[in-house]
C-alpha atoms as a PDB file:
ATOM      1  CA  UNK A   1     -17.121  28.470 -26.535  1.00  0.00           C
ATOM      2  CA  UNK A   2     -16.502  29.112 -22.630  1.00  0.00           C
ATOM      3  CA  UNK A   3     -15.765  26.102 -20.515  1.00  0.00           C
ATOM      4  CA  UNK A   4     -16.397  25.703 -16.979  1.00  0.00           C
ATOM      5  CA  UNK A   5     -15.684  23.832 -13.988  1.00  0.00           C
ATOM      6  CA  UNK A   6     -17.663  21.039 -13.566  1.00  0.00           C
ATOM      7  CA  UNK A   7     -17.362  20.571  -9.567  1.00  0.00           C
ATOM      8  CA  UNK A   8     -20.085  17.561 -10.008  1.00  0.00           C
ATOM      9  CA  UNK A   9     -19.522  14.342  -8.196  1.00  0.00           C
ATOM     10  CA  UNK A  10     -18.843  13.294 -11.277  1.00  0.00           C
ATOM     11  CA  UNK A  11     -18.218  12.725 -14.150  1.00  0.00           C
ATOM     12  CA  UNK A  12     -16.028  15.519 -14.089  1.00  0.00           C
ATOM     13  CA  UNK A  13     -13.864  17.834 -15.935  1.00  0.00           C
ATOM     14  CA  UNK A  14     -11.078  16.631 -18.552  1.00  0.00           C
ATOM     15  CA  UNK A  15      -7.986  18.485 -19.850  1.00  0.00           C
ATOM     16  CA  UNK A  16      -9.505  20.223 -22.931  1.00  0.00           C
ATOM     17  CA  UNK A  17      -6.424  19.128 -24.571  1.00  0.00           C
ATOM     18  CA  UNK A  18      -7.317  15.538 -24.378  1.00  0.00           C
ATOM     19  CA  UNK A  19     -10.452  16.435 -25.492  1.00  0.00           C
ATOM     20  CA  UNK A  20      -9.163  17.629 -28.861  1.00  0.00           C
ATOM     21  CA  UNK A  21      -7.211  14.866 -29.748  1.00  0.00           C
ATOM     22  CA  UNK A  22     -10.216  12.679 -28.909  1.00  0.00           C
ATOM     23  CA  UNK A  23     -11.940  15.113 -31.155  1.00  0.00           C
ATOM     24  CA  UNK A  24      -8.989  14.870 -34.288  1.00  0.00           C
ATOM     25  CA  UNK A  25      -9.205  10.854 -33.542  1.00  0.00           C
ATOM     26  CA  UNK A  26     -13.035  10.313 -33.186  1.00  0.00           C
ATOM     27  CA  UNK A  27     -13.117   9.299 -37.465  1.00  0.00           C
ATOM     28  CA  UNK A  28      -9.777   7.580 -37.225  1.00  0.00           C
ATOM     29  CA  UNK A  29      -7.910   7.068 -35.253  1.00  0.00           C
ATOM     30  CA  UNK A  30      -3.607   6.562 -36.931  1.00  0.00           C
ATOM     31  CA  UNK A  31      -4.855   6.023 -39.795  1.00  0.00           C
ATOM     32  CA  UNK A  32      -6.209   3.001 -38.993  1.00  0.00           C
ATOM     33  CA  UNK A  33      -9.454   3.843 -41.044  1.00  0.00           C
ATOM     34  CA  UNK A  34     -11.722   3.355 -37.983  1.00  0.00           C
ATOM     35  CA  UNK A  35     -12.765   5.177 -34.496  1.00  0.00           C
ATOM     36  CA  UNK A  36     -11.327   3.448 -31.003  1.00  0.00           C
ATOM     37  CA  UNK A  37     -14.995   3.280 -30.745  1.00  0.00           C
ATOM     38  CA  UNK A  38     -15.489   0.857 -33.774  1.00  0.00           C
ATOM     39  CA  UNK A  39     -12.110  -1.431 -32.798  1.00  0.00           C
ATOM     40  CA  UNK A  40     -11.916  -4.798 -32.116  1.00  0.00           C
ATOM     41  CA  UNK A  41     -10.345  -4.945 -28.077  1.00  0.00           C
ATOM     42  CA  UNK A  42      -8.334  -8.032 -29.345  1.00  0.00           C
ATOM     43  CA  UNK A  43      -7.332  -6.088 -32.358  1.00  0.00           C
ATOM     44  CA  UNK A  44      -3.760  -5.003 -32.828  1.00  0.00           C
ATOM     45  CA  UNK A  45      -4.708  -1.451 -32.705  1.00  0.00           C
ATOM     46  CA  UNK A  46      -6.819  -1.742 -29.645  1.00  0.00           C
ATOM     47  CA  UNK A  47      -4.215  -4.028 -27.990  1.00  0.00           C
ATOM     48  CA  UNK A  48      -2.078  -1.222 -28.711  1.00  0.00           C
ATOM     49  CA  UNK A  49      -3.959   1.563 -26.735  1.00  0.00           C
ATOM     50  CA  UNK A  50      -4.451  -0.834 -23.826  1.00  0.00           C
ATOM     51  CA  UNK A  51      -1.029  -1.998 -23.326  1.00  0.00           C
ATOM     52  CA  UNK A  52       0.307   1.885 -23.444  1.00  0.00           C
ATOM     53  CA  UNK A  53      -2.229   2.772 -21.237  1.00  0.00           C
ATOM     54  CA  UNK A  54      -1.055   0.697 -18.500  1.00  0.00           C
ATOM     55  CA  UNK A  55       2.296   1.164 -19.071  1.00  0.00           C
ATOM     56  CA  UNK A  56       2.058   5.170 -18.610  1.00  0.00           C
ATOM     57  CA  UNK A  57       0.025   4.359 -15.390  1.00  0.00           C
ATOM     58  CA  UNK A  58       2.457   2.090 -14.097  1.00  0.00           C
ATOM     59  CA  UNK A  59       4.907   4.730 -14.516  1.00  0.00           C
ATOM     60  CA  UNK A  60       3.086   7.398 -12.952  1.00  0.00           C
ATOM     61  CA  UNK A  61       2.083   5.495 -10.247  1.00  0.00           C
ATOM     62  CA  UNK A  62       5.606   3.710  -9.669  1.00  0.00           C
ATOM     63  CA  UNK A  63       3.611   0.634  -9.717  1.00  0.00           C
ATOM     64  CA  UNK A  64       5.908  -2.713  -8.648  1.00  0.00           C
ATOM     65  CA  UNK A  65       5.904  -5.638 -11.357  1.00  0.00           C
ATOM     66  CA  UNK A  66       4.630  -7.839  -8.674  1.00  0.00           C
ATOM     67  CA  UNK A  67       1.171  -5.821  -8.769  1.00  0.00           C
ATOM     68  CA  UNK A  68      -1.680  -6.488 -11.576  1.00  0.00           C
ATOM     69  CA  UNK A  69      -3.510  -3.623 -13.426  1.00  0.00           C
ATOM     70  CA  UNK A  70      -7.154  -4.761 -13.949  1.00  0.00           C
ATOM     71  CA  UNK A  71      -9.589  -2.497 -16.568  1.00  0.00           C
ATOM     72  CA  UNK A  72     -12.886  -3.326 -15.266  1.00  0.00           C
ATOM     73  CA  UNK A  73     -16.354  -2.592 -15.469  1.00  0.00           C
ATOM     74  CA  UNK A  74     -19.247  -1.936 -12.762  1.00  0.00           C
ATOM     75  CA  UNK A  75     -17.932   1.342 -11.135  1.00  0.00           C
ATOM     76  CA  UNK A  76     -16.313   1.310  -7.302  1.00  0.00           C
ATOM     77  CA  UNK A  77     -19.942  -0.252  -6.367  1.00  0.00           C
ATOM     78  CA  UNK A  78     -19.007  -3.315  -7.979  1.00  0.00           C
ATOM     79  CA  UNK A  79     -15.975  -3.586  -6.367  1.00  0.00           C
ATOM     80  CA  UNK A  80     -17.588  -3.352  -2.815  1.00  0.00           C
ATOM     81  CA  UNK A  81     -18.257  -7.415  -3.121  1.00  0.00           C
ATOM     82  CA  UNK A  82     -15.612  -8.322  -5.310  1.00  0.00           C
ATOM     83  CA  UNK A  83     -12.800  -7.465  -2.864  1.00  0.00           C
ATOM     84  CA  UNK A  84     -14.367  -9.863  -0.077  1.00  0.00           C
ATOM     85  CA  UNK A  85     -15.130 -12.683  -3.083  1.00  0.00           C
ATOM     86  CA  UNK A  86     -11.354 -12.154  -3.593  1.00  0.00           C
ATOM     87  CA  UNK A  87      -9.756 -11.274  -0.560  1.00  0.00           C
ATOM     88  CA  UNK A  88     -10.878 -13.493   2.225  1.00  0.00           C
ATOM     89  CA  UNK A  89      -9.336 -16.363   0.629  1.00  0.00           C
ATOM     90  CA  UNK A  90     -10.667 -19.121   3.475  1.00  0.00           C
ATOM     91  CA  UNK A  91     -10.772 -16.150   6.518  1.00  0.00           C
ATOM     92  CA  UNK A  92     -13.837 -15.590   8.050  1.00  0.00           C
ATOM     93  CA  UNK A  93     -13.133 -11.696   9.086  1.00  0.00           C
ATOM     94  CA  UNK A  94     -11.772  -8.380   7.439  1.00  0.00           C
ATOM     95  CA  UNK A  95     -11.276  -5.094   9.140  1.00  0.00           C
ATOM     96  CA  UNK A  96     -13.470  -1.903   8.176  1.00  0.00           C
ATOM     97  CA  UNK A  97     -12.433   1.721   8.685  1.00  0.00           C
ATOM     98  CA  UNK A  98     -15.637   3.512   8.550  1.00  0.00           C
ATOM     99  CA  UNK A  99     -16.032   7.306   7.261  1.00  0.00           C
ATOM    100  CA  UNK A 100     -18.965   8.323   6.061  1.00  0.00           C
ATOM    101  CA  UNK A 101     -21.299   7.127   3.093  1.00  0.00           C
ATOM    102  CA  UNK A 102     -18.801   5.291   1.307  1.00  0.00           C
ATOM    103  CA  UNK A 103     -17.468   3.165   3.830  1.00  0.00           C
ATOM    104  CA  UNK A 104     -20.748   2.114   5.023  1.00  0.00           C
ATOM    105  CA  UNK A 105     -21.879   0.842   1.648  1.00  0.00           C
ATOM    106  CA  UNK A 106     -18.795  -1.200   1.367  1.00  0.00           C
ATOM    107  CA  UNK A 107     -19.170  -2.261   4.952  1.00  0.00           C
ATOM    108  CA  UNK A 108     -22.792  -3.618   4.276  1.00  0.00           C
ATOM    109  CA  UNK A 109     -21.659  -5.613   0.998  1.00  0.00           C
ATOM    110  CA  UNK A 110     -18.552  -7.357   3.127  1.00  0.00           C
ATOM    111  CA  UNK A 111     -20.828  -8.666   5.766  1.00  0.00           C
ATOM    112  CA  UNK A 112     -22.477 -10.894   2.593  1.00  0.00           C
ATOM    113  CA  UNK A 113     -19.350 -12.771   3.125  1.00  0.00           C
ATOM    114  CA  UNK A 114     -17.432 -12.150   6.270  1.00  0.00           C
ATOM    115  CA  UNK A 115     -17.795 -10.884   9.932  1.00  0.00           C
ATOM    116  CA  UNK A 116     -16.865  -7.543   9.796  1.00  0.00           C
ATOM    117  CA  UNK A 117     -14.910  -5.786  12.485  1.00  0.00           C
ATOM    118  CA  UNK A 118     -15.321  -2.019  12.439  1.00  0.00           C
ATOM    119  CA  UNK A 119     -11.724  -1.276  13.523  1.00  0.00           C
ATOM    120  CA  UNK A 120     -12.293   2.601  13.657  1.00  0.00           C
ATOM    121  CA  UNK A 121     -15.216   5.030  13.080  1.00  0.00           C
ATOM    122  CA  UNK A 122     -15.652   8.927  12.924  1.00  0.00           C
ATOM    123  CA  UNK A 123     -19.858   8.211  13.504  1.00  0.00           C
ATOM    124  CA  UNK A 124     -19.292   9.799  16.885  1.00  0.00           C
ATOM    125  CA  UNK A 125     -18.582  13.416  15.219  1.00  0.00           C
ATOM    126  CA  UNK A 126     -20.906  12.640  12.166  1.00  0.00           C
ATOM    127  CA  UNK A 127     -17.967  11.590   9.952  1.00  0.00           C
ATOM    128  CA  UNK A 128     -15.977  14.925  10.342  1.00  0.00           C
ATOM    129  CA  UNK A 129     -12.719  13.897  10.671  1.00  0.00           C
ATOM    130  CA  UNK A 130     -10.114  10.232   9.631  1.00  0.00           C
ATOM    131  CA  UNK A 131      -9.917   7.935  12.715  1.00  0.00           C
ATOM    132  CA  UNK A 132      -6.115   7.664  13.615  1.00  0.00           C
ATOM    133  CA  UNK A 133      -6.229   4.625  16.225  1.00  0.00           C
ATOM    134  CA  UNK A 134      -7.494   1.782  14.932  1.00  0.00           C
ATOM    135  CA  UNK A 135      -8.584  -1.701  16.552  1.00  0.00           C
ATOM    136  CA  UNK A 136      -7.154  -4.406  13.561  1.00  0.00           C
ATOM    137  CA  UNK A 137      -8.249  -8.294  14.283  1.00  0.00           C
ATOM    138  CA  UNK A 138      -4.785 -10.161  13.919  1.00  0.00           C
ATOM    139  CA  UNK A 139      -7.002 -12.812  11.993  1.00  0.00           C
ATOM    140  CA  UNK A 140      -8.708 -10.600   9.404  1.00  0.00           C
ATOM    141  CA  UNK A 141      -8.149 -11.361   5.734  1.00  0.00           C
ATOM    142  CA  UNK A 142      -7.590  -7.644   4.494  1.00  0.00           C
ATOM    143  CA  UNK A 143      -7.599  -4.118   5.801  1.00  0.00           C
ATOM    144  CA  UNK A 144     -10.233  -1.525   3.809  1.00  0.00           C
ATOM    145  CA  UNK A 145     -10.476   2.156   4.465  1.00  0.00           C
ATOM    146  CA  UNK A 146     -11.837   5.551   2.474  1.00  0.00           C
ATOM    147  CA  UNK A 147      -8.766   7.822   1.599  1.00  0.00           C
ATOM    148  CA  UNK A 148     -11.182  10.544   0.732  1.00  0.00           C
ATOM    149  CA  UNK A 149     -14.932  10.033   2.292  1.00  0.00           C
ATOM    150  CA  UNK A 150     -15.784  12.869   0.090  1.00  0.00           C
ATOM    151  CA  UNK A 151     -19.356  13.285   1.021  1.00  0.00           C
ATOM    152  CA  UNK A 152     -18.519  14.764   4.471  1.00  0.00           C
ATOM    153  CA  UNK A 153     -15.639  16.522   2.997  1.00  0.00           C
ATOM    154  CA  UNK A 154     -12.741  14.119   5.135  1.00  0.00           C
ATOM    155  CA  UNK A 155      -9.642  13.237   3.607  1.00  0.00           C
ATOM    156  CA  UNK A 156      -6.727  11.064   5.523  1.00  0.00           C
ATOM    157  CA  UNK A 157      -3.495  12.829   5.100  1.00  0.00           C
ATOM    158  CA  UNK A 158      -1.704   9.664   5.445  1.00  0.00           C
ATOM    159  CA  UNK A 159      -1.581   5.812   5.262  1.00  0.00           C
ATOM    160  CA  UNK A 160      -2.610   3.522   7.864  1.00  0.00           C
ATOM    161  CA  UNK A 161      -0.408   1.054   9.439  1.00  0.00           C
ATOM    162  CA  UNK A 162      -1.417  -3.064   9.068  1.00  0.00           C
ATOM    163  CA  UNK A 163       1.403  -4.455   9.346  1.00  0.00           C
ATOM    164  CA  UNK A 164       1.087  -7.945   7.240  1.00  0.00           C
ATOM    165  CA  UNK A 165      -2.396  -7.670   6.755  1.00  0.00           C
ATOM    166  CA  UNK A 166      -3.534  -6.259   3.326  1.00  0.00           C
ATOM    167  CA  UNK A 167      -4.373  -2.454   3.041  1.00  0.00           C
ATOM    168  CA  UNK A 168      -7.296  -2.109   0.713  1.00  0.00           C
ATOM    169  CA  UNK A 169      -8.131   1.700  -0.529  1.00  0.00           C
ATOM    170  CA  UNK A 170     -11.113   3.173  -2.448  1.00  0.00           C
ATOM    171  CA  UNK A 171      -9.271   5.659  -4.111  1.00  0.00           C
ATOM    172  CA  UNK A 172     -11.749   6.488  -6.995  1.00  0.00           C
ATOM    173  CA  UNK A 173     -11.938  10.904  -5.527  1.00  0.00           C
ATOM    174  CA  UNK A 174      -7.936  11.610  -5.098  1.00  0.00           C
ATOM    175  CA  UNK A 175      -6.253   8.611  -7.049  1.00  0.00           C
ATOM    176  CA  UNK A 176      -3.617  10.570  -9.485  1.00  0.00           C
ATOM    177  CA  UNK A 177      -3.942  13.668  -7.176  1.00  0.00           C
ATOM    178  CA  UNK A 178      -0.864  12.926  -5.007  1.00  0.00           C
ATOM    179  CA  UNK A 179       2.440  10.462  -5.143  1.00  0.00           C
ATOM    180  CA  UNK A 180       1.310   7.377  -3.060  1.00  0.00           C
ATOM    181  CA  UNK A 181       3.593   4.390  -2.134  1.00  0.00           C
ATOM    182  CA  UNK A 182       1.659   1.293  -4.247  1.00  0.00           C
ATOM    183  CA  UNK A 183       3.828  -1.247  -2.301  1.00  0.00           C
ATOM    184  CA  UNK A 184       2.439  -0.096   1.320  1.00  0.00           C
ATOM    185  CA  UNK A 185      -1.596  -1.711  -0.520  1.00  0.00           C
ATOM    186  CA  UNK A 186      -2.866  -4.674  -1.241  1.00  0.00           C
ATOM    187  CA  UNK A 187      -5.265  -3.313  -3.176  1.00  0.00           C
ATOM    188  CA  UNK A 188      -6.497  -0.091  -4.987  1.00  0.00           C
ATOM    189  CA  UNK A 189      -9.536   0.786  -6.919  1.00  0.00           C
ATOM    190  CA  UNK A 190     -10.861   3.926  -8.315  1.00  0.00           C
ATOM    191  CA  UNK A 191     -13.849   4.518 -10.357  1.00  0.00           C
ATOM    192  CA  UNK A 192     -12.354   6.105 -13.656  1.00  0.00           C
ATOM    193  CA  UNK A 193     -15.087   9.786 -13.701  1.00  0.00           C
ATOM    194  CA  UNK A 194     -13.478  11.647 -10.585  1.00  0.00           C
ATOM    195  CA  UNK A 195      -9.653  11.886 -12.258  1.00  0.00           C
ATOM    196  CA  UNK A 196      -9.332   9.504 -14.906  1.00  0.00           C
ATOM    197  CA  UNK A 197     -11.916   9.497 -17.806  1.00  0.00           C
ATOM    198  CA  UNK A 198     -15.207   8.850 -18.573  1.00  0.00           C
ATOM    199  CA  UNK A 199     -17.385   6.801 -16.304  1.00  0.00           C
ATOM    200  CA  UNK A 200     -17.658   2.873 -16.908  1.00  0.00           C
ATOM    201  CA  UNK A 201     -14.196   2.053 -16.683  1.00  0.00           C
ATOM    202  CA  UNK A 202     -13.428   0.749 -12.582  1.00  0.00           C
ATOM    203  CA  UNK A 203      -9.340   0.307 -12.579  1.00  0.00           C
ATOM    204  CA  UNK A 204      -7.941  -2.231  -9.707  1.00  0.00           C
ATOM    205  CA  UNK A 205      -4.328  -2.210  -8.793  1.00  0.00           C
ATOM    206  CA  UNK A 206      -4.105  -5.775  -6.691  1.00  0.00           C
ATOM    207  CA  UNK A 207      -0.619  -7.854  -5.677  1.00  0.00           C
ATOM    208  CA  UNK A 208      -0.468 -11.324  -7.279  1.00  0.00           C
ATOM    209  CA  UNK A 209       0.007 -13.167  -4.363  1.00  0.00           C
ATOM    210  CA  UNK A 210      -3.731 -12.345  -3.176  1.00  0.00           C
ATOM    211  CA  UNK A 211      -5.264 -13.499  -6.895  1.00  0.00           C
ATOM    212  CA  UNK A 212      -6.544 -16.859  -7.250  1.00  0.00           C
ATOM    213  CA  UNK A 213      -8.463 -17.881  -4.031  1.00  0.00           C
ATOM    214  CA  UNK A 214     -12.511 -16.979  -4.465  1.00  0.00           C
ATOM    215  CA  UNK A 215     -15.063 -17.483  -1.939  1.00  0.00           C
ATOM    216  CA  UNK A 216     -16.867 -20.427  -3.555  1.00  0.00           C
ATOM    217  CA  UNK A 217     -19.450 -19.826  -5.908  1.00  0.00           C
ATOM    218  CA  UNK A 218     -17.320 -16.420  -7.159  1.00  0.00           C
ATOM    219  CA  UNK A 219     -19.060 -15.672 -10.407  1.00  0.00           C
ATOM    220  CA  UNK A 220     -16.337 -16.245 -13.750  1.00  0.00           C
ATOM    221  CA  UNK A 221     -16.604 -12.269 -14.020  1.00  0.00           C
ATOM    222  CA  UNK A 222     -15.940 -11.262  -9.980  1.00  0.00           C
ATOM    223  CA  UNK A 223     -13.086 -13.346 -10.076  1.00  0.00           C
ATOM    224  CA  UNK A 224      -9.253 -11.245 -10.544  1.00  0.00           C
ATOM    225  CA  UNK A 225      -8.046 -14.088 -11.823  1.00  0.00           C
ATOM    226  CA  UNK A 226      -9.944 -14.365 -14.861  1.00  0.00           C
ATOM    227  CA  UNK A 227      -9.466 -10.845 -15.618  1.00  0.00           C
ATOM    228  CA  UNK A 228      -5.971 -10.984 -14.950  1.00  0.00           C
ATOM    229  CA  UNK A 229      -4.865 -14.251 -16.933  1.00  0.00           C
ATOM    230  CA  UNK A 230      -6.907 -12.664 -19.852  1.00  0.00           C
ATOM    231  CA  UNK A 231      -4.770  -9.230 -19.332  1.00  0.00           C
ATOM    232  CA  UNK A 232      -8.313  -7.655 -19.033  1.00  0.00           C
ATOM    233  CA  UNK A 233      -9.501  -8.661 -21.804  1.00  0.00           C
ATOM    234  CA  UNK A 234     -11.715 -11.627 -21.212  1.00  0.00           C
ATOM    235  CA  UNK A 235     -14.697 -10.178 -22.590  1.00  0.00           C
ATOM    236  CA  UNK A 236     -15.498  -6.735 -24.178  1.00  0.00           C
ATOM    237  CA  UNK A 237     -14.068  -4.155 -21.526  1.00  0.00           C
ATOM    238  CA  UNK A 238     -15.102  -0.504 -21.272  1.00  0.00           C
ATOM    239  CA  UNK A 239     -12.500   0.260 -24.587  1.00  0.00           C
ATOM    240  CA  UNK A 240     -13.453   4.065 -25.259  1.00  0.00           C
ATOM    241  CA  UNK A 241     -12.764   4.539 -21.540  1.00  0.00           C
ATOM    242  CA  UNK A 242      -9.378   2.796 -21.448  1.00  0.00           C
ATOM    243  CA  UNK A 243      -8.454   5.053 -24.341  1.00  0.00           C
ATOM    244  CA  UNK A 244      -9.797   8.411 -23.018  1.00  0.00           C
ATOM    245  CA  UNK A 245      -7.796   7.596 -19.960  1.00  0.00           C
ATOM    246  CA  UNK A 246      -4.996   6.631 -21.747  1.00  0.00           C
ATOM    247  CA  UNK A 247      -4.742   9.856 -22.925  1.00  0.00           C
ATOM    248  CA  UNK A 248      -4.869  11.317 -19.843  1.00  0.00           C
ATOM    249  CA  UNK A 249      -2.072   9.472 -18.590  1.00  0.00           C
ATOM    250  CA  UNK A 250      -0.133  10.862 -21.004  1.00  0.00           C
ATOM    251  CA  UNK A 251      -1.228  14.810 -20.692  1.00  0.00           C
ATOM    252  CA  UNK A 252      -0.573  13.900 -17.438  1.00  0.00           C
ATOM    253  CA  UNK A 253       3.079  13.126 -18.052  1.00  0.00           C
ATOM    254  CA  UNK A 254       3.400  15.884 -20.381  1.00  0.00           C
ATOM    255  CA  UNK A 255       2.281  18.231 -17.655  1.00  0.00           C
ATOM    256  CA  UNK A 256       4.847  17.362 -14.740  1.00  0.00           C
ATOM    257  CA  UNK A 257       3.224  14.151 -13.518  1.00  0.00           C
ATOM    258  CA  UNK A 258       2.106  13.633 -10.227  1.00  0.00           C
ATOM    259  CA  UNK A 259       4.138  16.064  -8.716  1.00  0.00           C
ATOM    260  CA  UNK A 260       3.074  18.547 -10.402  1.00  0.00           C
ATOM    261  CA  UNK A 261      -0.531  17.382  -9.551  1.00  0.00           C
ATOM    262  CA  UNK A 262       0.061  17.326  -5.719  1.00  0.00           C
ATOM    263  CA  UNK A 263       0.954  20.873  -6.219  1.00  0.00           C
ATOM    264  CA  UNK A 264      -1.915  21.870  -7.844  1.00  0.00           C
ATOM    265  CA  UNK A 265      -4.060  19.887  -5.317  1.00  0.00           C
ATOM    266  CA  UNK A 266      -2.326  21.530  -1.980  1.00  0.00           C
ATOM    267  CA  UNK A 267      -2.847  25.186  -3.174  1.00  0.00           C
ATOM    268  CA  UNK A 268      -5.494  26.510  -1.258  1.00  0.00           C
ATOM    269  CA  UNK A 269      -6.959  30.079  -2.263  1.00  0.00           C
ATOM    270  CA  UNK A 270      -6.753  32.956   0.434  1.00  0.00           C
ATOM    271  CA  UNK A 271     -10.514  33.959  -0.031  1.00  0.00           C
ATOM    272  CA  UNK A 272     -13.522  32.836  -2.309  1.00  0.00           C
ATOM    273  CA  UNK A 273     -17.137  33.759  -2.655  1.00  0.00           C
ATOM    274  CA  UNK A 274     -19.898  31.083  -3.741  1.00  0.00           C
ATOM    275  CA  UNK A 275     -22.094  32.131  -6.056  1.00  0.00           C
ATOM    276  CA  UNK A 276     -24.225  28.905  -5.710  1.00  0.00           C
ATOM    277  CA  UNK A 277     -24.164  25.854  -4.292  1.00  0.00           C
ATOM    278  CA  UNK A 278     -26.116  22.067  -5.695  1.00  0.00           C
ATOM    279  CA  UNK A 279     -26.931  19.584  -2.956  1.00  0.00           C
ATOM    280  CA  UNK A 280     -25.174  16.485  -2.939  1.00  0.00           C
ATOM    281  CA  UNK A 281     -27.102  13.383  -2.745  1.00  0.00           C
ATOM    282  CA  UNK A 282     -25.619  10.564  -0.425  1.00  0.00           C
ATOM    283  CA  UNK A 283     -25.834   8.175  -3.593  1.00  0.00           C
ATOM    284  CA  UNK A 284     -22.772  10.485  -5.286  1.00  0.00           C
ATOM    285  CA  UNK A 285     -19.175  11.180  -4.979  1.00  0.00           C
ATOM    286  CA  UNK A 286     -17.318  14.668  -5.024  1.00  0.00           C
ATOM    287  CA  UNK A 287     -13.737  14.598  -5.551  1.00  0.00           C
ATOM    288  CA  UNK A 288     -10.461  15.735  -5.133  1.00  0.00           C
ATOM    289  CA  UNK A 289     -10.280  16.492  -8.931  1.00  0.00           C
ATOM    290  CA  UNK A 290      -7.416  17.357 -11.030  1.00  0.00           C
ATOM    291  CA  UNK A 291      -7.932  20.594 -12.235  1.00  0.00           C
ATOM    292  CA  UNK A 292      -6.545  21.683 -16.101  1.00  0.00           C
ATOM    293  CA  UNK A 293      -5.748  25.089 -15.924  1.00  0.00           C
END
């Protein structure tokens, strides 16, 4: 069989490698009797998978103690309203760096809940290039910009400045692609299909201090808290995800961790020739996509 690269929004390639052990583990998975598929997610196996799972993120990511890790469902979309449910916590503004497509849809979800201040924009040049001055409201609640606005191809090659106002970050196109500094965010989310696993699993890396305060009238399931007392497992969560990705934490660490990703990432070729090219709808991501060899 020949594989390709799938250079789809998404979902995207996987290490083959982590495919095969999914493959030798579909039936049963340690000899538990029973595929990750057919678990229980409060089960002692499942618990298991979970709880290493985080762990091997934590450590790839350097993550600080102080910060949760949330497995959650509903995609980066969802996360486009839960951030202001959670965030505001009794502020009437946040601050808005916008992009491209992205940004705008998260923009237009915020303003359900808060004045929005656009604090920079690339609209001028049709979202060609990452704003590097930006206008921040000393009053707003949190900070939220696009690392990678893949849609018009724009990537910031480094982290804004917000002094003590939380930095919020989509990251779901270049999260695990490059060593980032966790502690400089708030908040990060990522969509699990551009470089983690299969889609329906949304990860969130938030602080503590900012869990806890809703906007009233937070639904149970928008809230961090719930999700975080519950150590994400409040209700059924997306548990073949969390253990696909699992595993690629894991072939990642086998395979020189993020360093060895940024390298792969920062090669550029010399010369290339398209054969073909799909059009990308504004509804979809493309990413900066860790690439097996």
């Amino acid at each position: 069989m020949t594989r390709i690269y799938n250079f789809s929004a998404g979902p995207a390639v996987l290490p083959v490698e982590v495919l095969e052990t999914a493959r030798e583990e579909m039936l049963d998975w340690h000899g538990s009797g029973m595929s990750v598929m057919e678990m229980s997610h409060r089960g002692k196996e499942f618990m298991a998978i979970a709880q290493d799972a985080e762990s091997d993120l934590r450590e790839l990511l350097s993550i600080p103690a102080n910060y949760k890790v949330l497995f959650l469902q509903g995609g980066a979309s969802a996360q486009f309203s839960m951030i202001p449910m959670n965030l505001l916590r009794g502020k009437a503004t946040a601050d808005y760096v916008n992009t491209g497509e992205w940004s705008k849809k998260a923009i237009s979800e915020a303003k359900k809940y808060c004045t929005v201040n656009i604090a920079a924009t690339s609209e001028d040049r049709k979202f060609t290039y990452a704003p590097k001055e930006l206008k921040l409201n000393p009053d707003a609640a949190y900070v939220h910009y696009t690392p990678n606005e893949t849609i018009g191809g724009v990537e910031f090659g480094w982290i804004p400045e917000t002094g003590n106002v939380p930095l919020v970050a989509d990251m779901s196109s270049n999260i695990l692609s490059r060593r980032i500094d966790v502690s400089k965010f708030g908040l990060i989310y990522a969509g699990a299909q551009k470089n983690i696993g299969p889609a329906g699993l949304t990860i969130v890396i938030v602080r503590e201090d900012l869990i806890g305060e809703t906007v009233k009238g937070t639904p149970t399931m928008l809230d961090y808290k719930t999700h975080a007392d519950n150590e994400s497992m409040y209700n059924t969560p997306p548990t073949y995800g969390i253990y696909i990705a699992g595993l690629v934490f894991k072939w990642l660490k086998d395979n020189g961790g993020i360093d060895a990703m940024e390298a792969k990432t920062s090669k550029r070729p010399s010369s290339f020739t398209i054969t073909s090219i799909r059009p990308i709808s504004t509804t979809t991501r493309s990413q900066s996509r860790i690439a097996p060899e």
